[in-house]
N, C-alpha and C. Protein backbone atom coordinates (compact mmCIF):
# COMPACT_ATOMS: atom_id res chain seq x y z
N UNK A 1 86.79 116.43 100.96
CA UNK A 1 87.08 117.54 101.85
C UNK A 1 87.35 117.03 103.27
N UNK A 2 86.60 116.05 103.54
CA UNK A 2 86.87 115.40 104.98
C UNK A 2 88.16 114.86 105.28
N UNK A 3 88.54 114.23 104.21
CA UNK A 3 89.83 113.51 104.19
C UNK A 3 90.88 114.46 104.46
N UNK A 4 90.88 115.85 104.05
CA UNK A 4 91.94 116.95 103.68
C UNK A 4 91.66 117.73 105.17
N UNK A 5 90.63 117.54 105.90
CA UNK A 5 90.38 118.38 107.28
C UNK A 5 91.12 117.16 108.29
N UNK A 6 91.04 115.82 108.11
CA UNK A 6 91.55 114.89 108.69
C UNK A 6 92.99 114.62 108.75
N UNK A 7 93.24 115.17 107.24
CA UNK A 7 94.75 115.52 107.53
C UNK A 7 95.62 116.69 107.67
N UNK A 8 94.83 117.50 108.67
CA UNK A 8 94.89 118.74 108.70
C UNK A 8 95.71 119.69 107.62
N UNK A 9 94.92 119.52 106.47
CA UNK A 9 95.15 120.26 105.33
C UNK A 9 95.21 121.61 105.23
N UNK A 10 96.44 122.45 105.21
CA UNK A 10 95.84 124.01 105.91
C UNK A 10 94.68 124.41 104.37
N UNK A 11 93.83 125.33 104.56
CA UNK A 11 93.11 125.43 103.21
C UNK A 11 92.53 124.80 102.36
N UNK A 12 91.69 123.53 102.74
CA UNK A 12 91.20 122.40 102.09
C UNK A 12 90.44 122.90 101.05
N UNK A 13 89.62 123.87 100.97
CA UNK A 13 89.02 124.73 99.72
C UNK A 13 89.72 124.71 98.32
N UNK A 14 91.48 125.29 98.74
CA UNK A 14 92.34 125.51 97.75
C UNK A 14 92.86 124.26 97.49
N UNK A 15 93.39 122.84 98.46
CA UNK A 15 93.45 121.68 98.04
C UNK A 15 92.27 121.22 97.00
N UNK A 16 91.23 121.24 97.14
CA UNK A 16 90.49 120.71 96.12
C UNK A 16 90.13 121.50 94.95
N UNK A 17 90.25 122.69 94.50
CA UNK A 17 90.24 123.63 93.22
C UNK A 17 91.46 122.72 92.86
N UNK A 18 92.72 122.83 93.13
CA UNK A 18 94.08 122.45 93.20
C UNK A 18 94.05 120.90 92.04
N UNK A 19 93.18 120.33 92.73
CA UNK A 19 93.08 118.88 92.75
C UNK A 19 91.91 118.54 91.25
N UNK A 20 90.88 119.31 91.14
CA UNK A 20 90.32 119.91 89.91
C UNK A 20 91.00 120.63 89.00
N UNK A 21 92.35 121.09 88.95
CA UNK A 21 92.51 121.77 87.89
C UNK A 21 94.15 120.84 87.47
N UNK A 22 94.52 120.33 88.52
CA UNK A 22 95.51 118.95 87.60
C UNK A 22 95.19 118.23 87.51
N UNK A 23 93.83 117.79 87.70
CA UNK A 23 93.52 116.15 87.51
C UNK A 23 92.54 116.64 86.33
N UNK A 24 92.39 117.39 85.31
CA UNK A 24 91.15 117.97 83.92
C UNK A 24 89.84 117.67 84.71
N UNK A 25 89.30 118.08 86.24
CA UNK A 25 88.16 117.52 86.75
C UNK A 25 88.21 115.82 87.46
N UNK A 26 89.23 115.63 87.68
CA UNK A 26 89.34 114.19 88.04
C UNK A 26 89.21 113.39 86.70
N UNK A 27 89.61 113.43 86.19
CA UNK A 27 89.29 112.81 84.67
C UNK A 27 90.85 112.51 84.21
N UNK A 28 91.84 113.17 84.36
CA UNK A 28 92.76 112.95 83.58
C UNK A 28 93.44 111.44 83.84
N UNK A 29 94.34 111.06 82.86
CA UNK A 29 94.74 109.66 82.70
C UNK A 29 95.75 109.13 84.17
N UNK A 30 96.36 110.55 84.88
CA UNK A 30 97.04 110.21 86.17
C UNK A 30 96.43 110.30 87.20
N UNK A 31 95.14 110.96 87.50
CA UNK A 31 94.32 110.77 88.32
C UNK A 31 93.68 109.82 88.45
N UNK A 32 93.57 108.95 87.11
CA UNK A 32 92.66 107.79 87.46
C UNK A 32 93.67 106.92 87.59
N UNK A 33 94.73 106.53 86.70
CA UNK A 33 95.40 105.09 86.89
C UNK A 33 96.57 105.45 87.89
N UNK A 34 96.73 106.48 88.22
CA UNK A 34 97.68 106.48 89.17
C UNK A 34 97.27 106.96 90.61
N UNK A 35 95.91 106.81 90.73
CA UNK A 35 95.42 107.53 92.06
C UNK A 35 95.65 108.84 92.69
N UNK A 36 96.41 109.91 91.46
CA UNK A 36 96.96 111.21 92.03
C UNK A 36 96.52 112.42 91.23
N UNK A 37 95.56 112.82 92.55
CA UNK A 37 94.71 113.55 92.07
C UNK A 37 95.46 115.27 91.76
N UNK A 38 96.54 115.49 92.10
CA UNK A 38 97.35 116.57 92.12
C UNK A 38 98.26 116.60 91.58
N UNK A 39 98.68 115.66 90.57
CA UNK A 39 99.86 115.64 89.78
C UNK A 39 101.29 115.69 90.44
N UNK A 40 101.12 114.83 91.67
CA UNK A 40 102.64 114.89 92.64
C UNK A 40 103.58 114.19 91.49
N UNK A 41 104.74 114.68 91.76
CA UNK A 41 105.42 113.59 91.01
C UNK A 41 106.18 112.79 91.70
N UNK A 42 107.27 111.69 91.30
CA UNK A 42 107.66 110.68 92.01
C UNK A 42 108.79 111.00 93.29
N UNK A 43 108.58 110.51 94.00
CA UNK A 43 109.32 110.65 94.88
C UNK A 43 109.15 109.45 96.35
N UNK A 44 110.07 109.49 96.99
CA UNK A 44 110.07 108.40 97.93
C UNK A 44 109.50 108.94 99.11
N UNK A 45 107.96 108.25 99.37
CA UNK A 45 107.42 108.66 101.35
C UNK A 45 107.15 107.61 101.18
N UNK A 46 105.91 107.20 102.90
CA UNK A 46 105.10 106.44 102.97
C UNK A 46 104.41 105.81 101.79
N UNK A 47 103.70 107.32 101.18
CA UNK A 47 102.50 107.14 100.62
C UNK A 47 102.34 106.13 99.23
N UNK A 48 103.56 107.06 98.78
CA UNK A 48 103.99 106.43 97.61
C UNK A 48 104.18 104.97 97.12
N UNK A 49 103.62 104.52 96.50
CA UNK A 49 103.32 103.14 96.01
C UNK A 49 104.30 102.64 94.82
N UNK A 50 104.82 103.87 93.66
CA UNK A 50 105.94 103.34 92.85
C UNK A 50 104.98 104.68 91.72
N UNK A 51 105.78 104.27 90.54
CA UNK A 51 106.37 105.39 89.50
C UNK A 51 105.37 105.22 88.29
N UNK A 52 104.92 105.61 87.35
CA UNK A 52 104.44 105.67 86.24
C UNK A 52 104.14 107.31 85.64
N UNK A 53 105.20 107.04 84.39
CA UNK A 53 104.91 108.62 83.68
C UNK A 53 105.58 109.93 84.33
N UNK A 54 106.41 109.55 85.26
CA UNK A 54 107.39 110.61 86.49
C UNK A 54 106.39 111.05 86.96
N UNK A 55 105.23 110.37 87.48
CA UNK A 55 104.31 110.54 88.76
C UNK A 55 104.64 109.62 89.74
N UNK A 56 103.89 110.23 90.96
CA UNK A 56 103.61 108.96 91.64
C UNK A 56 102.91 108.06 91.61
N UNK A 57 102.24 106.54 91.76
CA UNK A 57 101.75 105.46 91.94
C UNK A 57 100.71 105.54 93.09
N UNK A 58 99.51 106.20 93.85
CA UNK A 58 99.16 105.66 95.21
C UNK A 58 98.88 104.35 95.12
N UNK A 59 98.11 103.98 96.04
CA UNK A 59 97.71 102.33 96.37
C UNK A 59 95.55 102.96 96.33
N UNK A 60 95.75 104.27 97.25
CA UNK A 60 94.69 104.81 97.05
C UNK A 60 94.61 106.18 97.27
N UNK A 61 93.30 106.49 96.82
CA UNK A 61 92.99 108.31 96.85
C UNK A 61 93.34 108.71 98.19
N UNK A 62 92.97 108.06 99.16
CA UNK A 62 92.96 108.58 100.56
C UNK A 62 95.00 108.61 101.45
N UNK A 63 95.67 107.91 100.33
CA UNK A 63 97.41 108.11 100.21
C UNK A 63 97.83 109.43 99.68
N UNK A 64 96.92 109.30 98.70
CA UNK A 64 97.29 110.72 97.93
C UNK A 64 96.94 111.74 98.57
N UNK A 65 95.81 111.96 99.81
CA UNK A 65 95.77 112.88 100.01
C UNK A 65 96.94 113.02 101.24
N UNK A 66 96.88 111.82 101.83
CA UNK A 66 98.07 112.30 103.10
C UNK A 66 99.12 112.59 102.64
N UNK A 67 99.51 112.01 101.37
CA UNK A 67 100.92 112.94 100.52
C UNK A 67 100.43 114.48 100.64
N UNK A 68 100.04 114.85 99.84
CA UNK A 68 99.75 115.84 99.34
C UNK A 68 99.74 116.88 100.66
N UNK A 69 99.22 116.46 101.62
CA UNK A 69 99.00 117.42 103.14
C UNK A 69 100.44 117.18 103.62
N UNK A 70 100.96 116.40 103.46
CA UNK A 70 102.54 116.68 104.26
C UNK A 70 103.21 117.22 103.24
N UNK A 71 102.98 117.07 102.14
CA UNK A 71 104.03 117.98 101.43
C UNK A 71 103.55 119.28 101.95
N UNK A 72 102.26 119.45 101.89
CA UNK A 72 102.04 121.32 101.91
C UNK A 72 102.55 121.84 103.52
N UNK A 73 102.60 120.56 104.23
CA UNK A 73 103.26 121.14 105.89
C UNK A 73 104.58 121.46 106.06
N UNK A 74 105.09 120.61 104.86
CA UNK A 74 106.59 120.74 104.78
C UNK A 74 107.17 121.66 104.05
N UNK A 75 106.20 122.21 103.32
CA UNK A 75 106.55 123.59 102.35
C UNK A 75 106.26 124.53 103.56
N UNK A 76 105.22 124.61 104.14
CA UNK A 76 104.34 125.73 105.00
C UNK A 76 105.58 126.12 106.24
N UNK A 77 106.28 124.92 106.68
CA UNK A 77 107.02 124.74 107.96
C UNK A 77 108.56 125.62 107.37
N UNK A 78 108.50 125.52 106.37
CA UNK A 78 109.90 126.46 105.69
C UNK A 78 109.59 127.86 105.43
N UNK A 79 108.99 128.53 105.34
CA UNK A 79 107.94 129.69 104.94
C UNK A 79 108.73 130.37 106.67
């Protein structure tokens, strides 16, 4: 949750239900070997580390979350 207030996550509550219900509880096979706890799929930022399964790759959890918060700024900023 800290990580998601750090990256000024609007709604960090709903980021992490979010993050529990594509990752089967953090358990699923792309949350663990691919560090993505939200089921982003591939695409080219920073964060992104490379491809497996048409996900993204992080390097770590704390990538995934700064993905994950700029995507939702960049959805939010079109709104």
């Amino acid at each position: 949750m800290e990580e998601l207030i750090r990256n000024k996550c609007v709604l960090p509550s709903v980021a992490v239900a979010q993050a529990r219900i594509e990752s089967a509880n953090y358990t699923s096979n792309i949350a663990v070997s691919n560090k993505n706890l939200f089921g982003i799929k591939y695409h080219r930022c920073k964060y992104v580390a490379g491809k497996r399964d048409g996900h993204a790759v992080f390097a770590s959890y704390r990538d995934n979350i700064a993905c994950y918060c700029d995507i939702q700024q960049r959805y939010l900023n079109k709104i």
